[in-house]
C-alpha atoms as a PDB file:
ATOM      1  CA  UNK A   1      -9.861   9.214 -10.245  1.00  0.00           C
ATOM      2  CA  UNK A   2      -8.501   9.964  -6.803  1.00  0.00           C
ATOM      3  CA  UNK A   3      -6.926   7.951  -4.120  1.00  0.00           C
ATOM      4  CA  UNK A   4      -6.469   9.098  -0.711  1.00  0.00           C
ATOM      5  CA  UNK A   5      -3.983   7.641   1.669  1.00  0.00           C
ATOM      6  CA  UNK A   6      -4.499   7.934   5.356  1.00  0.00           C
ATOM      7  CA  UNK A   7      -3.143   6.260   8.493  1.00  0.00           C
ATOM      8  CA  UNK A   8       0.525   6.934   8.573  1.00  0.00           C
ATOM      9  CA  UNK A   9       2.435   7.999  11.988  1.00  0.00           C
ATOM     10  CA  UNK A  10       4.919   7.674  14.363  1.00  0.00           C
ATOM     11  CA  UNK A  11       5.313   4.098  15.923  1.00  0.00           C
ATOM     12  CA  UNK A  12       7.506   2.108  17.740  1.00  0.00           C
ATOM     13  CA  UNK A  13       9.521  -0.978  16.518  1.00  0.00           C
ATOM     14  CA  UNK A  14       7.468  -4.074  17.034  1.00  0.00           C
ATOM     15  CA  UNK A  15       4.133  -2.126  16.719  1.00  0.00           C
ATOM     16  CA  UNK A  16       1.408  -1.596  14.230  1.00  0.00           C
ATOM     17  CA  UNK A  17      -0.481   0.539  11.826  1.00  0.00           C
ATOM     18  CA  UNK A  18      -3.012   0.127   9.616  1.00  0.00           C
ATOM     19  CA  UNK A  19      -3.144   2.430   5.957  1.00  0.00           C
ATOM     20  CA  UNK A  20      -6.171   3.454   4.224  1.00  0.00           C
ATOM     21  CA  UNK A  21      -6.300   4.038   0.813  1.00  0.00           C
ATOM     22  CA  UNK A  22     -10.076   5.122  -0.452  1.00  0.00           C
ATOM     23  CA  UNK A  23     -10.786   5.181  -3.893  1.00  0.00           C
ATOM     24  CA  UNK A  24     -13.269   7.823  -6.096  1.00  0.00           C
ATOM     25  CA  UNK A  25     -13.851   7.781  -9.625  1.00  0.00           C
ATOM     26  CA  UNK A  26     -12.866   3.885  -9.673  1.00  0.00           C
ATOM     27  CA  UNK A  27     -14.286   0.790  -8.486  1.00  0.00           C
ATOM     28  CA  UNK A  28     -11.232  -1.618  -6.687  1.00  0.00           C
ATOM     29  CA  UNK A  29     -13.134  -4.082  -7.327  1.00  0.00           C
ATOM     30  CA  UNK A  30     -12.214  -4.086 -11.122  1.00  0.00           C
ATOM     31  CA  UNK A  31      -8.413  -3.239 -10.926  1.00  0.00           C
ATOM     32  CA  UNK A  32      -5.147  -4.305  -9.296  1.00  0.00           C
ATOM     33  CA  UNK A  33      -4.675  -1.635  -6.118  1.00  0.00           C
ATOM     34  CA  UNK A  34      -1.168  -1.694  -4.693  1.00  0.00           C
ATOM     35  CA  UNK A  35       0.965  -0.061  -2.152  1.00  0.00           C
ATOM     36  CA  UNK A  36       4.406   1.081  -2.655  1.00  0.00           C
ATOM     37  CA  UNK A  37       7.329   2.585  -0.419  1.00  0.00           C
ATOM     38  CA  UNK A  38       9.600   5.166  -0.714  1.00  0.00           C
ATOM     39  CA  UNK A  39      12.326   6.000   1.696  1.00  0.00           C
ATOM     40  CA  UNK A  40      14.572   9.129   1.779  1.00  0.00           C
ATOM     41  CA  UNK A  41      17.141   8.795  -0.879  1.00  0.00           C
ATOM     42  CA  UNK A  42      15.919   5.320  -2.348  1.00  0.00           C
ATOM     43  CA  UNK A  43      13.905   4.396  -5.454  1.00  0.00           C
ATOM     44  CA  UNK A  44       9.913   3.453  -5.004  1.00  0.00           C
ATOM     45  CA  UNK A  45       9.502  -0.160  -3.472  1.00  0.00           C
ATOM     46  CA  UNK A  46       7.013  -2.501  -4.308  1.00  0.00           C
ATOM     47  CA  UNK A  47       5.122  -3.326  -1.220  1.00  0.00           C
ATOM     48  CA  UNK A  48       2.059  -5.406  -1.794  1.00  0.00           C
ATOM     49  CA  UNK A  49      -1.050  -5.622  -4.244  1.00  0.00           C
ATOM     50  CA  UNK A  50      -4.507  -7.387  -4.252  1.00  0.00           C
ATOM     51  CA  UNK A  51      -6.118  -8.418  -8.128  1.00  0.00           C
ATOM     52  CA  UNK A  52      -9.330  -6.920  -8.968  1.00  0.00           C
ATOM     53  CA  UNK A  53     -11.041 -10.175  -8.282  1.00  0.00           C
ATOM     54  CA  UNK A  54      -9.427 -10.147  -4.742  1.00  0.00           C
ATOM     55  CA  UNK A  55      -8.108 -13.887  -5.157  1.00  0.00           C
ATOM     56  CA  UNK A  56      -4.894 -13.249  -5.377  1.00  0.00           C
ATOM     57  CA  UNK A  57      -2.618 -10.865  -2.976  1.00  0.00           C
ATOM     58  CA  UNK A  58       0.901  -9.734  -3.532  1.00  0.00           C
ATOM     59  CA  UNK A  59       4.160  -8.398  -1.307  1.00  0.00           C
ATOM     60  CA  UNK A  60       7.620  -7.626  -1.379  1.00  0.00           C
ATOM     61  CA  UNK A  61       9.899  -9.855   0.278  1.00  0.00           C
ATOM     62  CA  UNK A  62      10.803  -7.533   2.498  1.00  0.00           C
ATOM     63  CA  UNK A  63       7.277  -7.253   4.055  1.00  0.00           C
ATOM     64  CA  UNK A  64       5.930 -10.780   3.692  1.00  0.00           C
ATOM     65  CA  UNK A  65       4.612 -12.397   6.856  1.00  0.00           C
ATOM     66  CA  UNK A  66       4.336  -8.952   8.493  1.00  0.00           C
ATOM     67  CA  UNK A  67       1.855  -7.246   6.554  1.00  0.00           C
ATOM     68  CA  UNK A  68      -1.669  -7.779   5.288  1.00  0.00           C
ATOM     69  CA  UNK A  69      -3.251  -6.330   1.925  1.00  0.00           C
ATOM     70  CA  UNK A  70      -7.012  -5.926   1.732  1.00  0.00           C
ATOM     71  CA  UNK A  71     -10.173  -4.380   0.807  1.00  0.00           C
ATOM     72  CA  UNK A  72     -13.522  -3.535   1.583  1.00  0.00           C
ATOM     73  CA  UNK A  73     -15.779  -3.072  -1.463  1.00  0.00           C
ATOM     74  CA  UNK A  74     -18.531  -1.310  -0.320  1.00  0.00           C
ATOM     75  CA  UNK A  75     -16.289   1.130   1.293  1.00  0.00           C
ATOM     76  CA  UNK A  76     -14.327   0.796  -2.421  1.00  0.00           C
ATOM     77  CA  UNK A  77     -10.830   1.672   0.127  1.00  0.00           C
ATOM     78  CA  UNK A  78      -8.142  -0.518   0.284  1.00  0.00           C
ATOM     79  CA  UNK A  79      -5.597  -1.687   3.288  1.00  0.00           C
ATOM     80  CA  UNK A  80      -2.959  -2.307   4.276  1.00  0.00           C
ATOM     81  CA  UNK A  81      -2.247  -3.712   7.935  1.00  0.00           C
ATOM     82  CA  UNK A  82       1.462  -3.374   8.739  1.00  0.00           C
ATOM     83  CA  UNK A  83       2.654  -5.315  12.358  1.00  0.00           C
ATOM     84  CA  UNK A  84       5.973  -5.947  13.752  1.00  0.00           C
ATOM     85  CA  UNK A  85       7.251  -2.830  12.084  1.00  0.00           C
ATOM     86  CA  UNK A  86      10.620  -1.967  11.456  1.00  0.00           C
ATOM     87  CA  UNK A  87      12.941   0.904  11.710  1.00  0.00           C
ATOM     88  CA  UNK A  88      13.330  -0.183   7.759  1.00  0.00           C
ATOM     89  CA  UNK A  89       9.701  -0.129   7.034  1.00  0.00           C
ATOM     90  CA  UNK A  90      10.150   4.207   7.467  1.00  0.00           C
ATOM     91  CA  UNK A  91       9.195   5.714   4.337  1.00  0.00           C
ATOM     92  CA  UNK A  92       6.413   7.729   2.881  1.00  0.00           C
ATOM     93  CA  UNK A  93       3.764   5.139   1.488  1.00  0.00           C
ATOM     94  CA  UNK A  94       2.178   5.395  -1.911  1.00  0.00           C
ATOM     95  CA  UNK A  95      -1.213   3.390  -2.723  1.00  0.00           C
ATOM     96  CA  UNK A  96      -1.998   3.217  -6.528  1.00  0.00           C
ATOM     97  CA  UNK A  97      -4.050   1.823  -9.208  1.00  0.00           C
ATOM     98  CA  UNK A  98      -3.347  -0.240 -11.794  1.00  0.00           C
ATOM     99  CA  UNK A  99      -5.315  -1.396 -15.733  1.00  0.00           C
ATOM    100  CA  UNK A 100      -2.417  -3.721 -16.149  1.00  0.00           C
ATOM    101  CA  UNK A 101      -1.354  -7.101 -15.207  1.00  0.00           C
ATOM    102  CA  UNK A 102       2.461  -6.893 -13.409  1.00  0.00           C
ATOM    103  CA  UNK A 103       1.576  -5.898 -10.238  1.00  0.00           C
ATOM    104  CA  UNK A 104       5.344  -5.308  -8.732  1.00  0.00           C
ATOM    105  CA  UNK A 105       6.087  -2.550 -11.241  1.00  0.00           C
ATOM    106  CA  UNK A 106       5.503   1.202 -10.385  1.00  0.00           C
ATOM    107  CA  UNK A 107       5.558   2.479 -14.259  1.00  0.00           C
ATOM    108  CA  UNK A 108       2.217  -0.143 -14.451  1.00  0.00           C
ATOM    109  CA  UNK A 109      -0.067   1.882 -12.202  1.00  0.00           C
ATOM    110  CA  UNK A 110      -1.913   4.872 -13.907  1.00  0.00           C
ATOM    111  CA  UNK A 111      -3.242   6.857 -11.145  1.00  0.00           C
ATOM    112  CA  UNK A 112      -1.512   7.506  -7.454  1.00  0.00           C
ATOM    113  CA  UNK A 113      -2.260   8.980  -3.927  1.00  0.00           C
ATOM    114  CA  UNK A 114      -0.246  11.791  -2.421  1.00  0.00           C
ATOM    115  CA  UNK A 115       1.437   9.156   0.180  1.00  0.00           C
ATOM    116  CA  UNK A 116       1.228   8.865   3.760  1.00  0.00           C
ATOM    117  CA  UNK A 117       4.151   9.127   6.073  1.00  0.00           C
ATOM    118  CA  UNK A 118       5.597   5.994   8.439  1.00  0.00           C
ATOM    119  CA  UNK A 119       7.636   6.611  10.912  1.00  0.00           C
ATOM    120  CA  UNK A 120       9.611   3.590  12.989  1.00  0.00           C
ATOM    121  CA  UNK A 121      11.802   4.619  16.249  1.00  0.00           C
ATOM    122  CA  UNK A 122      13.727   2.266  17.122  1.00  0.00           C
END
């Protein structure tokens, strides 16, 4: 299994960027796929997830109402569509994969990308 983050960069606050997180050797459509944070000096945040089914979607409260999870099966890749970013938001993002049911904990997901780097000036 590999996952392969993409889409990270240098933005201003109040802008946008979307993440990419494509999936090989596992369908998304079958397990929980979430994105997690972690800044400089700080422990791994939980950031959002979307179920297998795609019914339900997930996010920390720190991100709600600013940022979208998604996917697109037949590109088996998952999203995530961050606006109104913060100087806060800066950390390296981690997208990951999970067999398991509590989608907010890091020790749940089996199988990680390398992380993509966000950037906020303020």
């Amino acid at each position: 299994v590999q996952l392969q983050a993409s889409g990270g960069g240098l933005v201003q606050a109040g802008g946008s960027l979307r993440l990419s997180c494509a999936a090989s050797g596992r369908t998304v459509s079958r397990y929980i796929m979430g994105w997690f944070r972690q800044a400089p000096g700080k422990e791994r945040e939980f950031v959002a997830a979307i179920l297998g089914n795609g019914m339900s979607t997930y996010y920390g409260d720190a991100v709600k109402g600013r940022f979208t999870i998604s996917r697109d099966i037949a590109k088996n890749t998952v999203y995530l569509q961050m606006n109104s970013l913060k100087p806060e938001d800066t950390a390296v993002y981690y997208c990951g994969s999970s067999p398991r049911v509590r989608v907010a904990w890091s020790s749940e997901y089996d199988y990680w990308g390398q992380g993509t780097e966000v950037t906020v000036s303020s």
